[in-house]
C-alpha atoms as a PDB file:
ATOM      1  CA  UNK A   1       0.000   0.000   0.000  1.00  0.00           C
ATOM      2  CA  UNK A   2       2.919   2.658   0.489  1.00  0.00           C
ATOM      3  CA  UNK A   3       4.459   1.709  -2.862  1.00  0.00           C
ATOM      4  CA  UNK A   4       5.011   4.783  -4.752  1.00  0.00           C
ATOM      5  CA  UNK A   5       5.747   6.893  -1.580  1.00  0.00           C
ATOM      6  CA  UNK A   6       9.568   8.469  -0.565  1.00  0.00           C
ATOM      7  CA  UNK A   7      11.026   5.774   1.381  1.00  0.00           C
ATOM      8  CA  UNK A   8      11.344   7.992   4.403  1.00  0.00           C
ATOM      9  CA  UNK A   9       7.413   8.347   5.087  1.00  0.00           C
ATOM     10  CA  UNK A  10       6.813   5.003   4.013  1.00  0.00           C
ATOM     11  CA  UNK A  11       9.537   3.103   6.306  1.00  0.00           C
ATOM     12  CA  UNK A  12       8.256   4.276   9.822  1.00  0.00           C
ATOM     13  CA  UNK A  13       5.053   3.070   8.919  1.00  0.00           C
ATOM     14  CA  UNK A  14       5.838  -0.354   7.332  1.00  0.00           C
ATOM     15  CA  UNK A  15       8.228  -0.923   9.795  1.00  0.00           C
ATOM     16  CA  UNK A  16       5.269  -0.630  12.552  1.00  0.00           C
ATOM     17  CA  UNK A  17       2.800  -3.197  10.669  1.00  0.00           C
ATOM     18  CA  UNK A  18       5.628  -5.392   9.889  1.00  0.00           C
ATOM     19  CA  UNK A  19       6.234  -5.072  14.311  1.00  0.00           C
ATOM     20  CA  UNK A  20       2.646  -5.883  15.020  1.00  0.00           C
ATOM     21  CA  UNK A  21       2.618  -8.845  12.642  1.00  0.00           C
ATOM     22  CA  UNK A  22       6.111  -9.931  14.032  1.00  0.00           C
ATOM     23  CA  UNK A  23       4.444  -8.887  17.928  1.00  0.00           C
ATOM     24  CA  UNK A  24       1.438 -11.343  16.860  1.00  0.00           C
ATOM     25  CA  UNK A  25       3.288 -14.508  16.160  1.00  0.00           C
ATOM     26  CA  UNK A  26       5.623 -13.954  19.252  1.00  0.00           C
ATOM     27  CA  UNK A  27       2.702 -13.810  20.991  1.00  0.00           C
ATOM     28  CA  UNK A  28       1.405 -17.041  19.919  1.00  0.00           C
ATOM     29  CA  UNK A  29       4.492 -18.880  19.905  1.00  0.00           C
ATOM     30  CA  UNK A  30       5.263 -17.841  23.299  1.00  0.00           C
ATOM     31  CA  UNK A  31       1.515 -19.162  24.733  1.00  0.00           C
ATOM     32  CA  UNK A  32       1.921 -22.490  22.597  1.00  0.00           C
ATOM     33  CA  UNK A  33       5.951 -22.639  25.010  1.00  0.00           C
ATOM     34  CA  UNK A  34       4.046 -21.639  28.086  1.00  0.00           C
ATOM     35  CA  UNK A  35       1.419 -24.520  27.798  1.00  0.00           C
ATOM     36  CA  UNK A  36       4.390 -26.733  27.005  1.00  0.00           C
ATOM     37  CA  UNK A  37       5.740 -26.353  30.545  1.00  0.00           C
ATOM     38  CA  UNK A  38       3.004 -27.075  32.596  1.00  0.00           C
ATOM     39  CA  UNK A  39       4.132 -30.871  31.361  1.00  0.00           C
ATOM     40  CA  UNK A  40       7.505 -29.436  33.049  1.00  0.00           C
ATOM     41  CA  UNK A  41       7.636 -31.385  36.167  1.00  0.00           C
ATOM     42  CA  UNK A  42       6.926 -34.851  33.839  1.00  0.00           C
ATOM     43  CA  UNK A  43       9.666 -34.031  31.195  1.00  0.00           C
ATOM     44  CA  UNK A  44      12.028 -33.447  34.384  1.00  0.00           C
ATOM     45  CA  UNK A  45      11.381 -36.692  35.775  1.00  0.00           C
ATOM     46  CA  UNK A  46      11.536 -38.304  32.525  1.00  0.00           C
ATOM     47  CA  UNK A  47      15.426 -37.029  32.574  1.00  0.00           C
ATOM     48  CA  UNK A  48      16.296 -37.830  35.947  1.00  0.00           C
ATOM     49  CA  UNK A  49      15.336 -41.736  35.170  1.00  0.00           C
ATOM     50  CA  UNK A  50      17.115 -41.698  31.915  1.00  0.00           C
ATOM     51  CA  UNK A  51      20.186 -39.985  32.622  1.00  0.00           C
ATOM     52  CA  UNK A  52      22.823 -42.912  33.204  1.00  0.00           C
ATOM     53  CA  UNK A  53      25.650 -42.198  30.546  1.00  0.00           C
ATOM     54  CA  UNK A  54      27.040 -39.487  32.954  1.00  0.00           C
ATOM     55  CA  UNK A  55      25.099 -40.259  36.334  1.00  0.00           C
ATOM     56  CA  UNK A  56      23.992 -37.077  37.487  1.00  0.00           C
ATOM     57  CA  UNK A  57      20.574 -34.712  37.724  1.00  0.00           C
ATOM     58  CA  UNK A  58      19.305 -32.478  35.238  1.00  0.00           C
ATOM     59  CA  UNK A  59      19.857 -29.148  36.182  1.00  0.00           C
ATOM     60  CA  UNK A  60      16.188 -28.598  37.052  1.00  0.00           C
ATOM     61  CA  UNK A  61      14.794 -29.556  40.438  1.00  0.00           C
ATOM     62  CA  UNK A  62      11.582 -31.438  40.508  1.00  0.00           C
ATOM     63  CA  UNK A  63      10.765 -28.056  43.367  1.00  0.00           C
ATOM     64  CA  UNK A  64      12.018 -25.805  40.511  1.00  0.00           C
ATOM     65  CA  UNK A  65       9.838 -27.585  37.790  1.00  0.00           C
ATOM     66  CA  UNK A  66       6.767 -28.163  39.829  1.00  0.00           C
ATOM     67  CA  UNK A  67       6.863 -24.358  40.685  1.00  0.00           C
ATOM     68  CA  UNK A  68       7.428 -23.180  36.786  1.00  0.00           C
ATOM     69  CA  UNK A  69       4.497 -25.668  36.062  1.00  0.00           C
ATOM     70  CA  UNK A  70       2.403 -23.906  38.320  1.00  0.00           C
ATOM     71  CA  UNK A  71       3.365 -20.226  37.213  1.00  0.00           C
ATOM     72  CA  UNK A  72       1.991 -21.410  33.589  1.00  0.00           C
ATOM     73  CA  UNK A  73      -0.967 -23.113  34.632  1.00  0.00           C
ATOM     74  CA  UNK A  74      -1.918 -19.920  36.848  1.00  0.00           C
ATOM     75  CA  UNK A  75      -1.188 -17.632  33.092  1.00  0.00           C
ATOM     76  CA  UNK A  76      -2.913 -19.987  31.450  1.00  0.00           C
ATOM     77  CA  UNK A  77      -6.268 -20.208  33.711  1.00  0.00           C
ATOM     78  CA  UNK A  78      -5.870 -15.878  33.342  1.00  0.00           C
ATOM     79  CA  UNK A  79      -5.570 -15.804  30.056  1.00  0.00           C
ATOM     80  CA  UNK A  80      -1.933 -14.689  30.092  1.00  0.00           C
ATOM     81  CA  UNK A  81      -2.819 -10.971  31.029  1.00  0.00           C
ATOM     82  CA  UNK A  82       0.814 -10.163  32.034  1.00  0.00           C
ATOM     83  CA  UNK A  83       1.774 -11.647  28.685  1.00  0.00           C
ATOM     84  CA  UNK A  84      -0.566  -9.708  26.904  1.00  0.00           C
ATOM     85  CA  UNK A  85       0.193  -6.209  29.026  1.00  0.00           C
ATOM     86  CA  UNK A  86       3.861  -6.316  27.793  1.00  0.00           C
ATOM     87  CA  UNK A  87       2.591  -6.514  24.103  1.00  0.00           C
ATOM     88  CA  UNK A  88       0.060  -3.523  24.184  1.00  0.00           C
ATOM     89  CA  UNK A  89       2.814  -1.319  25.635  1.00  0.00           C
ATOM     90  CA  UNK A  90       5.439  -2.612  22.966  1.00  0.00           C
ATOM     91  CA  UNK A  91       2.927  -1.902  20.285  1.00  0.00           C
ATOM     92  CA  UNK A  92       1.711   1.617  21.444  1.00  0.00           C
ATOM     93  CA  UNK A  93       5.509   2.528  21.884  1.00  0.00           C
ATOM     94  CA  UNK A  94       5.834   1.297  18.429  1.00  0.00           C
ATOM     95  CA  UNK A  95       2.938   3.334  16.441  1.00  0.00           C
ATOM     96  CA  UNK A  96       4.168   6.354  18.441  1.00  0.00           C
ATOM     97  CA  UNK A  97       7.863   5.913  17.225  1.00  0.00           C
ATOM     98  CA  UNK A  98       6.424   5.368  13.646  1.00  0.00           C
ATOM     99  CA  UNK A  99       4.569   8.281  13.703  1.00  0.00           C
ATOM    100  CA  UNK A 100       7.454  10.390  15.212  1.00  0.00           C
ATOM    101  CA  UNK A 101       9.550   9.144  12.790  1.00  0.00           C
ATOM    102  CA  UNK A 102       7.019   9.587   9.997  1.00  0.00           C
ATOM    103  CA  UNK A 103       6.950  13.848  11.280  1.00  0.00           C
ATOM    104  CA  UNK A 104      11.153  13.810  11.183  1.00  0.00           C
ATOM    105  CA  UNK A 105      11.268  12.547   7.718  1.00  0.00           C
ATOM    106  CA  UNK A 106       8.271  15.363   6.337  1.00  0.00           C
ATOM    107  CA  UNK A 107      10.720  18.129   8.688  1.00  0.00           C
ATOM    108  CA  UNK A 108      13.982  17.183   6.609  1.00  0.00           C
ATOM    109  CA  UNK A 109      12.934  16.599   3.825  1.00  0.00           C
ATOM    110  CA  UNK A 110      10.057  18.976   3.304  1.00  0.00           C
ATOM    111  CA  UNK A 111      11.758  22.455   4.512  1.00  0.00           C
ATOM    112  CA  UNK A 112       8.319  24.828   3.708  1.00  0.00           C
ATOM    113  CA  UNK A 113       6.526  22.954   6.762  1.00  0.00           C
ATOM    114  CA  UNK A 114       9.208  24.721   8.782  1.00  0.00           C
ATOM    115  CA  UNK A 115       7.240  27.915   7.734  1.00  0.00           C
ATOM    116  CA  UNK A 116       4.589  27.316   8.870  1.00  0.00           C
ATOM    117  CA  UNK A 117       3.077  29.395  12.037  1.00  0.00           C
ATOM    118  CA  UNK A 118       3.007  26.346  14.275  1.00  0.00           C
ATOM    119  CA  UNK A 119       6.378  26.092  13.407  1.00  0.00           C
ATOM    120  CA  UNK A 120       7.581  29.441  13.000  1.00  0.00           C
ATOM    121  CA  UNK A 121       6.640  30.797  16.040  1.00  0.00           C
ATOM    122  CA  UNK A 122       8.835  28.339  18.463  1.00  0.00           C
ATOM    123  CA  UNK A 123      11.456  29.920  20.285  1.00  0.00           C
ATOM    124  CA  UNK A 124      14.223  27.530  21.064  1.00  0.00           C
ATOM    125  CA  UNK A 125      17.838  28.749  22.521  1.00  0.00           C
ATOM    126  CA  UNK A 126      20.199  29.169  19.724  1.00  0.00           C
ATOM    127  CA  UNK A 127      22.678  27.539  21.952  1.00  0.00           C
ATOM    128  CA  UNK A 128      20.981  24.022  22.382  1.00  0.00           C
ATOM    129  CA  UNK A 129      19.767  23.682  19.195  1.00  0.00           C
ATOM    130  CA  UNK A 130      23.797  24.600  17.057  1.00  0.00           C
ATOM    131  CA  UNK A 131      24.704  21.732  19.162  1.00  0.00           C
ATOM    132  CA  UNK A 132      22.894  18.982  18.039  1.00  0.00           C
ATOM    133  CA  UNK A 133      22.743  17.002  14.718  1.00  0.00           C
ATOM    134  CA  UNK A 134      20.010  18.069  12.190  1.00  0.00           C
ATOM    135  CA  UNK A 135      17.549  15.218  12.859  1.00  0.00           C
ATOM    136  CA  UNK A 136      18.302  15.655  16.593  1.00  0.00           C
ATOM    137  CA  UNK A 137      16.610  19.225  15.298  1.00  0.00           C
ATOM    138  CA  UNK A 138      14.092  18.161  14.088  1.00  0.00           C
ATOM    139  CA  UNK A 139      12.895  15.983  17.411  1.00  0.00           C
ATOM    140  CA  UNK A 140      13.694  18.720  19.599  1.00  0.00           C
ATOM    141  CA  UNK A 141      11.304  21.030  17.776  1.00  0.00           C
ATOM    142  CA  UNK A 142       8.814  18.237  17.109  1.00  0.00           C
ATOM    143  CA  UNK A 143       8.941  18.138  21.283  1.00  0.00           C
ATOM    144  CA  UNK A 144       8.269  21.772  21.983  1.00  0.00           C
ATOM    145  CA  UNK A 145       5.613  22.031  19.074  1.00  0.00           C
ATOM    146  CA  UNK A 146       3.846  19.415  21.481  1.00  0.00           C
ATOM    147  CA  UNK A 147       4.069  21.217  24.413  1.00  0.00           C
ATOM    148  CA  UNK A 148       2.619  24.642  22.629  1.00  0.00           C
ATOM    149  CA  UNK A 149      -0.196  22.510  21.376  1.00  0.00           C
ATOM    150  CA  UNK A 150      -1.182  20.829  24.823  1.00  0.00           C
ATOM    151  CA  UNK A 151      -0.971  17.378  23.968  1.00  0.00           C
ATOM    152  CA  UNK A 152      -0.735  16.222  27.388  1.00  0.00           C
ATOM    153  CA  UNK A 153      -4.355  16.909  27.495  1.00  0.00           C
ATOM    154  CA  UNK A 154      -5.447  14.947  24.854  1.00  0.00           C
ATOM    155  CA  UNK A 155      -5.867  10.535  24.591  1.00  0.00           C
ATOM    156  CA  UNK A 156      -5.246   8.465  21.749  1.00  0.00           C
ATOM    157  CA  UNK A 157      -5.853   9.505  18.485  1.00  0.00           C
ATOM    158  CA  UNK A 158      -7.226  13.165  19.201  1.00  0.00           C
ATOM    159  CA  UNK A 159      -3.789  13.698  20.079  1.00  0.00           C
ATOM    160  CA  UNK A 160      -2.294  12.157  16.811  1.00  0.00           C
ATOM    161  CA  UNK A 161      -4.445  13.978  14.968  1.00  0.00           C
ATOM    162  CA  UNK A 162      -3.207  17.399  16.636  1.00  0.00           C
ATOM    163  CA  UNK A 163       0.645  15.794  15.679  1.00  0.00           C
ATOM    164  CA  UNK A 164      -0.297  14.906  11.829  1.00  0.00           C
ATOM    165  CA  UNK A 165      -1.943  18.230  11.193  1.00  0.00           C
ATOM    166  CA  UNK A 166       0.513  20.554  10.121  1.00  0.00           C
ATOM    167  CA  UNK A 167       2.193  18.073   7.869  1.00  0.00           C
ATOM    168  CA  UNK A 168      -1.617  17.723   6.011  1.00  0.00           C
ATOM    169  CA  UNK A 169      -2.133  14.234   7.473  1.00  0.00           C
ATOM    170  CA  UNK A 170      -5.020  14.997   9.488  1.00  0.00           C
ATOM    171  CA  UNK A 171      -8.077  13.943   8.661  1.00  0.00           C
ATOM    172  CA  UNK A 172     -11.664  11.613   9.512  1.00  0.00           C
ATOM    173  CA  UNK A 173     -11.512   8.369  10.873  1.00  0.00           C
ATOM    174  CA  UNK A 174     -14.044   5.516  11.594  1.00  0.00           C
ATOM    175  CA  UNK A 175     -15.800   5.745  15.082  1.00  0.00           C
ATOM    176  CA  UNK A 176     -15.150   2.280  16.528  1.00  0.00           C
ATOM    177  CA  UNK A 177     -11.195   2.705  15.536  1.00  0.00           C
ATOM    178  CA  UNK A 178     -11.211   5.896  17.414  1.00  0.00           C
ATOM    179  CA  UNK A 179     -12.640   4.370  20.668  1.00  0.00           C
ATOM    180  CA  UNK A 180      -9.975   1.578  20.446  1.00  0.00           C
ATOM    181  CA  UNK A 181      -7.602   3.748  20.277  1.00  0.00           C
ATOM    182  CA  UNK A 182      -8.346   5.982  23.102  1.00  0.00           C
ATOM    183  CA  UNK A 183      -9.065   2.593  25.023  1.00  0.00           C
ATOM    184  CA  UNK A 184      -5.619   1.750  24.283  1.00  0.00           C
ATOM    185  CA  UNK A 185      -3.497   4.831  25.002  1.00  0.00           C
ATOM    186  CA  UNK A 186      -5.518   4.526  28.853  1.00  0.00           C
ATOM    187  CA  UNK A 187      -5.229   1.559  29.689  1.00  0.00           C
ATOM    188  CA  UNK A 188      -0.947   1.774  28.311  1.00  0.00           C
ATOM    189  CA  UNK A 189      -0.963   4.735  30.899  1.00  0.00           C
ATOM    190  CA  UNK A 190      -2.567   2.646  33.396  1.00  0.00           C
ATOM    191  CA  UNK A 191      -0.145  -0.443  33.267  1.00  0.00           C
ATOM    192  CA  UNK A 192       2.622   2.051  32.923  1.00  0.00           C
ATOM    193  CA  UNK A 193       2.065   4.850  35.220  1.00  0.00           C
ATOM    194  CA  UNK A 194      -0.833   2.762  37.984  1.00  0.00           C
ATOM    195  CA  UNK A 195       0.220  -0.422  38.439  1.00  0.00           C
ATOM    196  CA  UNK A 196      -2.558  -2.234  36.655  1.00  0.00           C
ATOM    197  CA  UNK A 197      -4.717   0.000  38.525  1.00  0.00           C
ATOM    198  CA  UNK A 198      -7.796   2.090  37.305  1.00  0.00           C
ATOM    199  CA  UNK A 199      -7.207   6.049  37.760  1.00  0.00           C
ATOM    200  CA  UNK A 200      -9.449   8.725  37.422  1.00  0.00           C
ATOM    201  CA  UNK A 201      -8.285   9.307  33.635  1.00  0.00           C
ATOM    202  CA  UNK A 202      -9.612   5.864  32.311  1.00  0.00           C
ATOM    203  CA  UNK A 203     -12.572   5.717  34.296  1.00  0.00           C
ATOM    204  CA  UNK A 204     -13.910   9.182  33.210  1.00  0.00           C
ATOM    205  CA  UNK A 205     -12.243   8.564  29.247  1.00  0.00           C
ATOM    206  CA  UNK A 206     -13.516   5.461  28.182  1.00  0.00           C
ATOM    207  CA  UNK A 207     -16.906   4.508  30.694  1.00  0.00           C
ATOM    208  CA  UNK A 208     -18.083   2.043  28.580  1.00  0.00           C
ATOM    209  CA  UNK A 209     -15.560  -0.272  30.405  1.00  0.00           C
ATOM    210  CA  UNK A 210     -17.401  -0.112  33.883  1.00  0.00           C
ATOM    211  CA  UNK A 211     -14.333   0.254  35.585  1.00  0.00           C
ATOM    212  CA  UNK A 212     -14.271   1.939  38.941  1.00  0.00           C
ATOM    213  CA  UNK A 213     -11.556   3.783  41.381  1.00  0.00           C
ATOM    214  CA  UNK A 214      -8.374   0.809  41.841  1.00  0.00           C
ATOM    215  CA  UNK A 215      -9.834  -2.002  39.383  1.00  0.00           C
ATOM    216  CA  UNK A 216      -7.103  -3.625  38.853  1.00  0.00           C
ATOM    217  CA  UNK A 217      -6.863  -4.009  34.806  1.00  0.00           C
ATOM    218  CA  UNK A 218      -5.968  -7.327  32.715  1.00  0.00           C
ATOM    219  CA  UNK A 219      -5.578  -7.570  29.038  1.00  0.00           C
ATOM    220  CA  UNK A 220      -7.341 -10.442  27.411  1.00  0.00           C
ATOM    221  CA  UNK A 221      -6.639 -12.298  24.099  1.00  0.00           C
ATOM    222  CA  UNK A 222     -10.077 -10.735  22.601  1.00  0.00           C
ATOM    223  CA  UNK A 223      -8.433  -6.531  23.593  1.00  0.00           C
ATOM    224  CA  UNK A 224      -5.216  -7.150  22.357  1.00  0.00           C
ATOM    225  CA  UNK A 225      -6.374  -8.511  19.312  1.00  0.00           C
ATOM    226  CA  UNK A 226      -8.709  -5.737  18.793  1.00  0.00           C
ATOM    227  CA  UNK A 227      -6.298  -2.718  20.089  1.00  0.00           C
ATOM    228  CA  UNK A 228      -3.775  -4.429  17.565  1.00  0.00           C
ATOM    229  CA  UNK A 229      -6.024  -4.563  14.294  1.00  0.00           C
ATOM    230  CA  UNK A 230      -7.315  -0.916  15.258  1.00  0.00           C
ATOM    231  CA  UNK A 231      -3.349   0.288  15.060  1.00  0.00           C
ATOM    232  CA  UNK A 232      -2.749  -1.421  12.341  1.00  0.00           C
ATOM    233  CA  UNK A 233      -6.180   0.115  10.495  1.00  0.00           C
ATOM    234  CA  UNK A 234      -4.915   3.749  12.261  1.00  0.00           C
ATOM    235  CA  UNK A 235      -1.396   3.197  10.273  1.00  0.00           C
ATOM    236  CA  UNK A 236      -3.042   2.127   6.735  1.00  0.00           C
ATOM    237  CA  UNK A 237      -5.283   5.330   7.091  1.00  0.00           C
ATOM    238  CA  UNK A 238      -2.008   7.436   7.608  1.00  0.00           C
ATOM    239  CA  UNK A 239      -0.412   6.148   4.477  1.00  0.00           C
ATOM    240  CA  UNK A 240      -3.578   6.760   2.822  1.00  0.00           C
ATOM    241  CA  UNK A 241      -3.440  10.406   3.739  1.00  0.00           C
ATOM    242  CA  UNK A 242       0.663  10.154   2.951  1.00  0.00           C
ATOM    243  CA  UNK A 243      -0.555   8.874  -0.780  1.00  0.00           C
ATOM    244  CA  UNK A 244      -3.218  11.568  -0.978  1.00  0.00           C
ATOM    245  CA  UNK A 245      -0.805  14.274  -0.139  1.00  0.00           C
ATOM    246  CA  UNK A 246       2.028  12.619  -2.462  1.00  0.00           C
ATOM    247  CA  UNK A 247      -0.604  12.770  -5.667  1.00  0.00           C
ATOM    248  CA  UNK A 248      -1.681   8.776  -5.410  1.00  0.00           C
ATOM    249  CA  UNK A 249      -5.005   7.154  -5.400  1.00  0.00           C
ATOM    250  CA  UNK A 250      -6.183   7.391  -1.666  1.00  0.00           C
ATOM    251  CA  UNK A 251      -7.402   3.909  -2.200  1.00  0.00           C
ATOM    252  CA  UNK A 252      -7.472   1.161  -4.536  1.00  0.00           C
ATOM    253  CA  UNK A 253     -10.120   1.805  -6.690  1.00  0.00           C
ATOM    254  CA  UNK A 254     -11.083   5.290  -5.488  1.00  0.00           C
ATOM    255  CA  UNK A 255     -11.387   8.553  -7.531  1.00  0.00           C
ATOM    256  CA  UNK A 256      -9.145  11.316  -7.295  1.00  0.00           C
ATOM    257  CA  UNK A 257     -11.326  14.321  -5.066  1.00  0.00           C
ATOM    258  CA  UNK A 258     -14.164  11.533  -3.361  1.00  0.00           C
ATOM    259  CA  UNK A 259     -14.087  11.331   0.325  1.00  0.00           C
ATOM    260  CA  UNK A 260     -15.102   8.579   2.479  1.00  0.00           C
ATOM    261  CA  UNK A 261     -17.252  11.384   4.142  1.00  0.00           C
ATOM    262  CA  UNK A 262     -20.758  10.322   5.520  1.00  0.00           C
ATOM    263  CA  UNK A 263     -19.620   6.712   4.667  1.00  0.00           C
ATOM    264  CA  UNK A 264     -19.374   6.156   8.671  1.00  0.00           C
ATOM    265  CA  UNK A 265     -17.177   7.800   9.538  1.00  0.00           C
ATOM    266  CA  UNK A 266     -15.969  11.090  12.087  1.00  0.00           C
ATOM    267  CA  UNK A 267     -14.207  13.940  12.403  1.00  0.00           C
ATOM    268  CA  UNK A 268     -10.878  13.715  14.823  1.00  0.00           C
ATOM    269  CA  UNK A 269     -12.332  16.375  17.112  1.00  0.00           C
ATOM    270  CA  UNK A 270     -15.368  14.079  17.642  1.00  0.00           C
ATOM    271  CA  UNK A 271     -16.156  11.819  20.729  1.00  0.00           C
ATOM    272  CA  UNK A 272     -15.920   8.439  19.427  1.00  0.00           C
END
């Protein structure tokens, strides 16, 4: 789908759906090794009968393999929520280094966005910014653009959309994506910043969870699925705008000037 497009605002976004794909089979491999070893304590025993060419133990202590059995029988009768916690955070940190990445590459290599007001207008030192390298530049005033826009403010892809819009990669997106997403950046901040543990942020932001003051939060198989595919649709919509802006059909099949407009679709600025 990014064929056609400079390789430096295509790369940070393949490289992010080739990570989730790559995250997905890890994920499933590593569930398929964690079953295997509640059969741990068995295969250990197994050894310990049949090890006569050099007389001695495995390694493993029946305690040590009973007790590793145990651990994956407990993940397994959860779900594997710890599991599963690890790869949301890996793939939010992922989509936000793509799109990062994806704002560096329009800075160097498209100097009239520089010009622009929101831009413009930021007063940096002249001494910090001689000193560093000229994509170190462009990061540092990619970071104070964010804090004149108050970002911090803003969940999920509301505050994408605020990040994308200078470079002409805002745009509309599909309600149920949006509410993913937002679902996604809170509950990240949750197992990040809480401990697991509901805050006042994720129970006001997304209340169609039911969650209440200290809930302690797991991430099923079903979320992680969902918060994955809802990335990964996120990313294809960006290159979509990226072929738009670049002069290439928005989407296979579509006409140059149509808009997916009333099609189901809303606005950034909308509650999703």
């Amino acid at each position: 789908m990014s064929d056609g497009l400079p390789e430096w605002a295509s790369e940070p976004l393949d490289r992010f759906i080739e990570y989730a794909g790559e995250s997905r089979r890890l994920r499933y491999m590593s569930i398929q090794g964690i079953d295997g070893f509640r059969m741990f304590p068995k295969a250990v025993e197994v050894l310990k009968r049949t090890d006569r060419l050099v007389n001695k133990v495995t390694k493993f202590s029946m305690e040590e393999a009973q007790e590793t059995a145990r651990f994956a029988e407990r993940e397994r009768e959860r779900n594997y929520p710890l599991f599963h916690a690890h790869a949301l955070i890996g793939l939010w940190a992922g989509f936000e280094a793509a799109v990062e990445d994806l704002r560096v590459g329009f800075l160097m290599n498209d100097p009239v966005i520089l010009q622009k007001d929101e831009f413009a207008k930021i007063r940096i030192p002249l001494r910090d910014f001689e000193i560093l390298e000229k994509e170190e530049r462009m990061r540092f005033l990619l970071g104070e653009f964010e804090k004149t826009q108050g970002t911090g403010g803003k969940h999920g892809a509301d505050r994408f959309e605020i990040l994308l819009e200078p470079f002409g990669l805002s745009g509309i997106l599909i309600p149920e994506i949006k509410k993913d997403i937002r679902e996604t950046h809170h509950i990240r901040n949750v197992l990040v910043h809480r401990g697991g543990k509901a805050d006042r942020r994720i129970v006001e932001g997304c209340p169609w969870l039911g969650l209440s003051l200290g809930q302690e939060i797991t991430v099923s198989p079903e979320a992680i699925h969902r918060y994955e595919q809802s990335l990964m649709k996120y990313t294809i919509e960006i290159i979509c705008r990226c072929r738009r802006k670049f002069g290439l059909s928005f989407r296979p099949g579509e006409k140059d000037g149509e808009s997916p407009e009333g099609d189901g679709w809303v606005r950034p600025g909308e509650v999703g």
